[in-house]
N, C-alpha and C. Protein backbone atom coordinates (compact mmCIF):
# COMPACT_ATOMS: atom_id res chain seq x y z
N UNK A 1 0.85 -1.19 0.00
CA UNK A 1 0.00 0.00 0.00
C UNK A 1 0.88 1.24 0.00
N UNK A 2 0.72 2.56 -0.72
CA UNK A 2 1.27 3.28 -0.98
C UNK A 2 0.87 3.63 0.34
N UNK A 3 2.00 4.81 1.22
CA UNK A 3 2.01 5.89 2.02
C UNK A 3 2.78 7.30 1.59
N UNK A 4 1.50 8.08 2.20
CA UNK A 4 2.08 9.83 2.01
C UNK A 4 3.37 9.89 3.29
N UNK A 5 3.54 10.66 3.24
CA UNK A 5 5.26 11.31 4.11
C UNK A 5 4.94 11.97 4.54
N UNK A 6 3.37 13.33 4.27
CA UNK A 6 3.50 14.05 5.70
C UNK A 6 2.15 14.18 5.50
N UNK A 7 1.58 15.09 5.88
CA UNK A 7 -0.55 15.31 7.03
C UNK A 7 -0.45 15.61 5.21
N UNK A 8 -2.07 15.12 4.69
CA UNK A 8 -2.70 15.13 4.35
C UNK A 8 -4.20 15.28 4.26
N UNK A 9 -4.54 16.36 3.77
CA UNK A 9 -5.99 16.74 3.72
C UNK A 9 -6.54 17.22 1.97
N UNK A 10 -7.31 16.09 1.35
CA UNK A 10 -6.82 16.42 0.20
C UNK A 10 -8.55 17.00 -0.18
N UNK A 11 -9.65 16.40 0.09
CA UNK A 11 -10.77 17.21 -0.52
C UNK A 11 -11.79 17.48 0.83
N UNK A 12 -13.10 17.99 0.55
CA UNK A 12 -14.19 18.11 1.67
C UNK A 12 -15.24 18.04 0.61
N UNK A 13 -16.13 17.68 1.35
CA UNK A 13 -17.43 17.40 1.15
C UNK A 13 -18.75 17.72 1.76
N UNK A 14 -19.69 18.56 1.71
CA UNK A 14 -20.35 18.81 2.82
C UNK A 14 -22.02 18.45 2.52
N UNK A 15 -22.44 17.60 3.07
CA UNK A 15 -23.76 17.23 2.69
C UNK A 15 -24.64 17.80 3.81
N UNK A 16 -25.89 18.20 3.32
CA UNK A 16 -26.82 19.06 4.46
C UNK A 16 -28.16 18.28 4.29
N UNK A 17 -28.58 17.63 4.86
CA UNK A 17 -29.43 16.80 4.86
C UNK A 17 -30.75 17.21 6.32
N UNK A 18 -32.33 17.28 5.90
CA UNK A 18 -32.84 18.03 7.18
C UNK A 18 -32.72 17.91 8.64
N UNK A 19 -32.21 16.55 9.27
CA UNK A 19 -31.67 16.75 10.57
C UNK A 19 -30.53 16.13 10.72
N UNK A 20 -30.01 15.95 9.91
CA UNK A 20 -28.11 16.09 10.26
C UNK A 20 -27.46 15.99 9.28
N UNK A 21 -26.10 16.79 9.42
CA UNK A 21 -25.09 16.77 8.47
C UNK A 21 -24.09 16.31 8.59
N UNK A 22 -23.36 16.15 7.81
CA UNK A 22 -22.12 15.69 7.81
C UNK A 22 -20.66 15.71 6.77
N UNK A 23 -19.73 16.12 7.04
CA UNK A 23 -18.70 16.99 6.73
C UNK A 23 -17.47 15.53 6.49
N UNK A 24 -17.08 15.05 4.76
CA UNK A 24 -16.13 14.14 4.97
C UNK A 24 -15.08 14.46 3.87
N UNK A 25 -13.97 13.92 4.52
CA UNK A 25 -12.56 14.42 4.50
C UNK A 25 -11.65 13.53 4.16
N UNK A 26 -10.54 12.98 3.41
CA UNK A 26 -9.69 12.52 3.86
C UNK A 26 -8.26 12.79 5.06
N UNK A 27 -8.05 11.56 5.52
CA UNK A 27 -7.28 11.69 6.63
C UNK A 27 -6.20 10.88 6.44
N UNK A 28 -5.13 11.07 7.10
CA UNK A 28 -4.03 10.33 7.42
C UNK A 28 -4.11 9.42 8.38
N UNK A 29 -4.17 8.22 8.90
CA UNK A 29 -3.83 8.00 10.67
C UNK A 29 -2.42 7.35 10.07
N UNK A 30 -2.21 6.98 11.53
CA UNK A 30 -0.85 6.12 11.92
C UNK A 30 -1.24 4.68 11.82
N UNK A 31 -2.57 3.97 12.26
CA UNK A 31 -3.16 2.95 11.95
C UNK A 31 -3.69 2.32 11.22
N UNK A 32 -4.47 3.11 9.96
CA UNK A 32 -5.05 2.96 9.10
C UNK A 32 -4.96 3.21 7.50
N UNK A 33 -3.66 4.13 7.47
CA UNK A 33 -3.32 4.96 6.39
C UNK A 33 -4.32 5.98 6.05
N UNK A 34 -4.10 6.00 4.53
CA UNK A 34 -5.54 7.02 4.43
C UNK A 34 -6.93 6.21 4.69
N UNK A 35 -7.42 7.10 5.27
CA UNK A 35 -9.32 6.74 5.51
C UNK A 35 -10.12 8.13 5.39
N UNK A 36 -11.38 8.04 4.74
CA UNK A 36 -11.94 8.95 4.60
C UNK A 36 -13.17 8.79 6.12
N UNK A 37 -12.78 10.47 6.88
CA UNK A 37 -13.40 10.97 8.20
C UNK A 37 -14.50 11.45 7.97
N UNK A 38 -15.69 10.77 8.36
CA UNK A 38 -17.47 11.21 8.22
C UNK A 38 -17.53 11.32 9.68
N UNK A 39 -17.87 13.09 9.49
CA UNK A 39 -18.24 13.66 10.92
C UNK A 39 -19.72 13.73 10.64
N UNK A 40 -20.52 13.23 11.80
CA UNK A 40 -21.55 13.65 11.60
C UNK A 40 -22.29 14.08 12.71
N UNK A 41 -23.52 15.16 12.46
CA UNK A 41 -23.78 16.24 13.23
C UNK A 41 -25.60 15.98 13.29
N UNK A 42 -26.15 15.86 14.17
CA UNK A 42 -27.38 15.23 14.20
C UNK A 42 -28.21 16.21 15.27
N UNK A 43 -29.12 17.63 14.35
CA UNK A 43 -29.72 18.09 14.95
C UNK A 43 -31.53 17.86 14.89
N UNK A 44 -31.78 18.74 16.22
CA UNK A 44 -33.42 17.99 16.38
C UNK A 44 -33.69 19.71 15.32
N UNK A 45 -35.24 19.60 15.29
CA UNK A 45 -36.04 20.78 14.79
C UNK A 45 -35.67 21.86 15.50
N UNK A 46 -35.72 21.98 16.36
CA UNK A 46 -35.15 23.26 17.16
C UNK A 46 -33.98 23.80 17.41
N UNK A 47 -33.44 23.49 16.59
CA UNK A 47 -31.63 23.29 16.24
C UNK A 47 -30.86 22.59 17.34
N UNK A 48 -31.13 22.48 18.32
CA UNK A 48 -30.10 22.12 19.45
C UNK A 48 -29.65 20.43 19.06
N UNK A 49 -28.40 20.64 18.95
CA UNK A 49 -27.39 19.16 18.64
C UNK A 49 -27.87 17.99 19.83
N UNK A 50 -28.40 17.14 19.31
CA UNK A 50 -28.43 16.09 20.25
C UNK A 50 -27.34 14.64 20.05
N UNK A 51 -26.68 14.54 19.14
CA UNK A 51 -25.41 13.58 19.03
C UNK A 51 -24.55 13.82 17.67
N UNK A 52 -23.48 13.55 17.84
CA UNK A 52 -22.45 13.98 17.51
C UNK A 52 -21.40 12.88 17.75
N UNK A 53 -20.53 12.54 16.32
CA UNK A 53 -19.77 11.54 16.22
C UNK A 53 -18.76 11.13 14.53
N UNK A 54 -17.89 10.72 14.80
CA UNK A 54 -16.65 10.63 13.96
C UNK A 54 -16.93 9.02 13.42
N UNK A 55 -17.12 8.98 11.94
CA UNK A 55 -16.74 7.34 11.46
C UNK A 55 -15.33 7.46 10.32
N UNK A 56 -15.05 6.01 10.64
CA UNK A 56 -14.08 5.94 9.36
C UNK A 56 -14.24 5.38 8.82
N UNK A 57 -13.95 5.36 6.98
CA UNK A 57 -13.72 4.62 6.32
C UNK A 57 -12.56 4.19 5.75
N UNK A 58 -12.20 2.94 5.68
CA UNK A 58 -10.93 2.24 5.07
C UNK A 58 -10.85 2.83 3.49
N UNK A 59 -9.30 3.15 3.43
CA UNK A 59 -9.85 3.82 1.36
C UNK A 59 -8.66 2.45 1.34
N UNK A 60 -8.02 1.73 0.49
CA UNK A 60 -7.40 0.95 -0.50
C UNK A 60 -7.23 1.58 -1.16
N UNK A 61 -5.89 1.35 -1.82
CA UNK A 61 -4.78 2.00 -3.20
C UNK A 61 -4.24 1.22 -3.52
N UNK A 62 -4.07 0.82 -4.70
CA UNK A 62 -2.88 -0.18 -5.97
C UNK A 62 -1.89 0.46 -6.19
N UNK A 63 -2.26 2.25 -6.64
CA UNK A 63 -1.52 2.72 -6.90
C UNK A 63 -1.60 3.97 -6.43
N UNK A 64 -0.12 5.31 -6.74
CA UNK A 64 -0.46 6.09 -6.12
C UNK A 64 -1.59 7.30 -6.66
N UNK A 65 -1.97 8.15 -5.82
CA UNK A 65 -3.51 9.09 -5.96
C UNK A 65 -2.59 9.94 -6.67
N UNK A 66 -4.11 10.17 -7.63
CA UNK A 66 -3.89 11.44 -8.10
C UNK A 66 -5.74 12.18 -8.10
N UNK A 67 -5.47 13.37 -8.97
CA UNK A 67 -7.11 14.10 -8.10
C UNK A 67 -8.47 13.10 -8.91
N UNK A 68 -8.08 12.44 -10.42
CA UNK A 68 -8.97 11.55 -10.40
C UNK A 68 -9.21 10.57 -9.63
N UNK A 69 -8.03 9.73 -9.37
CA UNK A 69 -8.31 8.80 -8.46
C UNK A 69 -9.12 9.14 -6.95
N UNK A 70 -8.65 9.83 -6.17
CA UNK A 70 -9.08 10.62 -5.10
C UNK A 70 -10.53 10.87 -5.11
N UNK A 71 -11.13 12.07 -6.55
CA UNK A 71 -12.65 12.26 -6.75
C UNK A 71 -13.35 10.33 -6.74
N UNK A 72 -12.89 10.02 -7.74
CA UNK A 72 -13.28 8.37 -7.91
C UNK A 72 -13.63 7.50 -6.60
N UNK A 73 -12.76 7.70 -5.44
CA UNK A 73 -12.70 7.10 -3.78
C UNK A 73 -13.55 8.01 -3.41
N UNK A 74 -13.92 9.39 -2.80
CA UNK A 74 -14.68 9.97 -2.42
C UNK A 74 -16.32 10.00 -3.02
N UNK A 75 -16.45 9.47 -4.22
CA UNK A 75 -17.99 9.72 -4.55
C UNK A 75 -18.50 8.07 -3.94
N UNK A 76 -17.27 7.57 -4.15
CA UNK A 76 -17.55 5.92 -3.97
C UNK A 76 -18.20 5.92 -2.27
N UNK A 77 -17.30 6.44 -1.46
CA UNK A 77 -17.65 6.67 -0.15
C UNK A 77 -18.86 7.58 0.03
N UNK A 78 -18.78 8.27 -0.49
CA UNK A 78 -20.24 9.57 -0.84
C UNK A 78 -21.39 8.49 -0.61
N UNK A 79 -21.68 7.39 -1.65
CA UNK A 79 -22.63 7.05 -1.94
C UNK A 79 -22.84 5.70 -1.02
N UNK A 80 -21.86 5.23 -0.46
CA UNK A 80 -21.65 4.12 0.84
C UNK A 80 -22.52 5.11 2.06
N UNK A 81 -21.93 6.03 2.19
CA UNK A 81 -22.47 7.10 3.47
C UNK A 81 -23.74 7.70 3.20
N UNK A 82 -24.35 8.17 2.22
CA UNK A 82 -25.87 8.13 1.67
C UNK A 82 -26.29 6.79 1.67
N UNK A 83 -26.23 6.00 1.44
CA UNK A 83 -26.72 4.35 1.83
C UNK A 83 -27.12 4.44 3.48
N UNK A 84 -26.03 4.64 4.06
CA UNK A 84 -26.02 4.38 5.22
C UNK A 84 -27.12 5.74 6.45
N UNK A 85 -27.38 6.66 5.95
CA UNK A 85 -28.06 7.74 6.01
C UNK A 85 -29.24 7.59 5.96
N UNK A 86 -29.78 6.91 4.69
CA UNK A 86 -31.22 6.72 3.84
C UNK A 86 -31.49 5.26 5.23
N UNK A 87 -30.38 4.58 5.58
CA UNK A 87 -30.89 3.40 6.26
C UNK A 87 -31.21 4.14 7.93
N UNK A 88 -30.91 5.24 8.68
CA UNK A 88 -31.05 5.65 9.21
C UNK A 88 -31.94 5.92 9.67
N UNK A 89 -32.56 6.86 8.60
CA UNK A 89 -33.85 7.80 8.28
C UNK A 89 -34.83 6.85 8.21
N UNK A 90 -34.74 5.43 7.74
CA UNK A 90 -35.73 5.13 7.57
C UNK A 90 -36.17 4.08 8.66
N UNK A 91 -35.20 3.44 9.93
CA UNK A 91 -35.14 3.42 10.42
C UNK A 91 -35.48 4.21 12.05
N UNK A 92 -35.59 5.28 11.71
CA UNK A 92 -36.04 6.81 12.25
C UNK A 92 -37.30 6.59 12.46
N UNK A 93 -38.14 6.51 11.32
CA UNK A 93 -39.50 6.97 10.81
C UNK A 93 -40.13 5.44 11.12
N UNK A 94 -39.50 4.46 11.28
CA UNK A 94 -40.13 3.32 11.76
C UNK A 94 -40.42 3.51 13.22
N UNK A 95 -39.19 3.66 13.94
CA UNK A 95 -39.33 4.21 15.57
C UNK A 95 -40.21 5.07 16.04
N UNK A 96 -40.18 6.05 15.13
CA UNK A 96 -41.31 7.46 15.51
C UNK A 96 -42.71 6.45 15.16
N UNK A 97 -42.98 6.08 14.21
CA UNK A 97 -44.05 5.76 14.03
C UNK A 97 -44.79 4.48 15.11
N UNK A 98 -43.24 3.76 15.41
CA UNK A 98 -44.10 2.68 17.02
C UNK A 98 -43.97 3.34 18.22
N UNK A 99 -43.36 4.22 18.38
CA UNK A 99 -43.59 5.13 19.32
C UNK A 99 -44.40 6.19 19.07
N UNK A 100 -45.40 6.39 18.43
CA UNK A 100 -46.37 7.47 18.44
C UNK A 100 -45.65 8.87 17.81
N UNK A 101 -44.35 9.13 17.02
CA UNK A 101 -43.62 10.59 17.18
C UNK A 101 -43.20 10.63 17.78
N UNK A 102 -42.35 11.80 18.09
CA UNK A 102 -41.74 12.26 19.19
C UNK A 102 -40.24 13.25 18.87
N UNK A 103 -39.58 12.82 19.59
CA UNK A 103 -37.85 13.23 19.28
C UNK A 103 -37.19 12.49 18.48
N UNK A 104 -36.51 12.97 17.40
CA UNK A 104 -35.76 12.29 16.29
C UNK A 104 -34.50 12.38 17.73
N UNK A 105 -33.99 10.57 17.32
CA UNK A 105 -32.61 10.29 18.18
C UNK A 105 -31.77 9.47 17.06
N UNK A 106 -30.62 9.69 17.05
CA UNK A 106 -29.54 8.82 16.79
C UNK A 106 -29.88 7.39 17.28
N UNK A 107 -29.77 6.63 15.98
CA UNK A 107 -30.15 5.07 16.26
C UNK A 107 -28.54 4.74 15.99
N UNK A 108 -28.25 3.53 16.47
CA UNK A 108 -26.74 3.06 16.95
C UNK A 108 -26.88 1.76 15.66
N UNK A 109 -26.60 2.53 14.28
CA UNK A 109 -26.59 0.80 13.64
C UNK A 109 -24.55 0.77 13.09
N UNK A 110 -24.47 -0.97 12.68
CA UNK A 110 -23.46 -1.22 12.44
C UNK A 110 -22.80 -0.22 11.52
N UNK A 111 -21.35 0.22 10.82
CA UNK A 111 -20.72 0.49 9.75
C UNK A 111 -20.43 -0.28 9.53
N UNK A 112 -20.30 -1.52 9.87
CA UNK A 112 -19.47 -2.98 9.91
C UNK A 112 -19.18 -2.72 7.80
N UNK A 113 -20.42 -2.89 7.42
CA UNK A 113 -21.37 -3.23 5.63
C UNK A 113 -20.06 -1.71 4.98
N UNK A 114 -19.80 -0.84 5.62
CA UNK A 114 -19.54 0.16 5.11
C UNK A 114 -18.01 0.26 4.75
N UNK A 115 -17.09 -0.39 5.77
CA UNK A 115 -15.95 -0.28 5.66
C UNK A 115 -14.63 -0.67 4.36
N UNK A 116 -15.26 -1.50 3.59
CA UNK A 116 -14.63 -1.56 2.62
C UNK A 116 -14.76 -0.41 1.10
N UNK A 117 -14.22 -0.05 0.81
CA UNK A 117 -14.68 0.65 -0.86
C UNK A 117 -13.90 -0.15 -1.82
């Protein structure tokens, strides 16, 4: 696997979706090499943040990046993390609905499905 030599931050992404967003990045670690960082930001109707949390994704390289390759890994992850969003939401709207409504909460499902691209 190719490695960079020093901090890397190569694109952003910012999706605004009606109760939470989320802001993803590539990253460097020491553990993982590059992985692309999905922050995500989960507000109720009344704006006040009720959870808040960092995922990673594993990126794989053959060879080394360049800005096609890079766009190519990021839409790929784009559309892994909209998967995983849409499963959320809908998940959401099942809960509200056996619970009568109420407060949209952060449901705790796997990334396990997500980690490869």
């Amino acid at each position: 696997m190719w490695m960079a030599t020093g901090p890397v931050t190569l694109y952003m992404v910012i999706v605004n979706l009606p109760v939470m967003s989320s802001l993803i990045r590539m990253k460097e670690t020491e553990t993982k090499g590059l992985v692309a960082e999905v922050t995500r930001k989960f507000v109720h109707r009344d704006g006040e943040t009720i959870s808040y949390g960092n995922s990673y994704y594993e990126l794989k390289f053959e060879e080394e990046y360049s800005e096609i390759i890079m766009k190519k890994y990021l839409g790929q992850i784009q559309e892994k993390h909209d998967a995983y969003l849409q499963g959320q939401r809908e998940l959401q709207q099942m809960y509200s609905r056996k619970m009568g409504g109420g407060r949209e909460i952060k449901l705790n499902c796997s990334h396990d499905q997500l980690l490869e691209v």
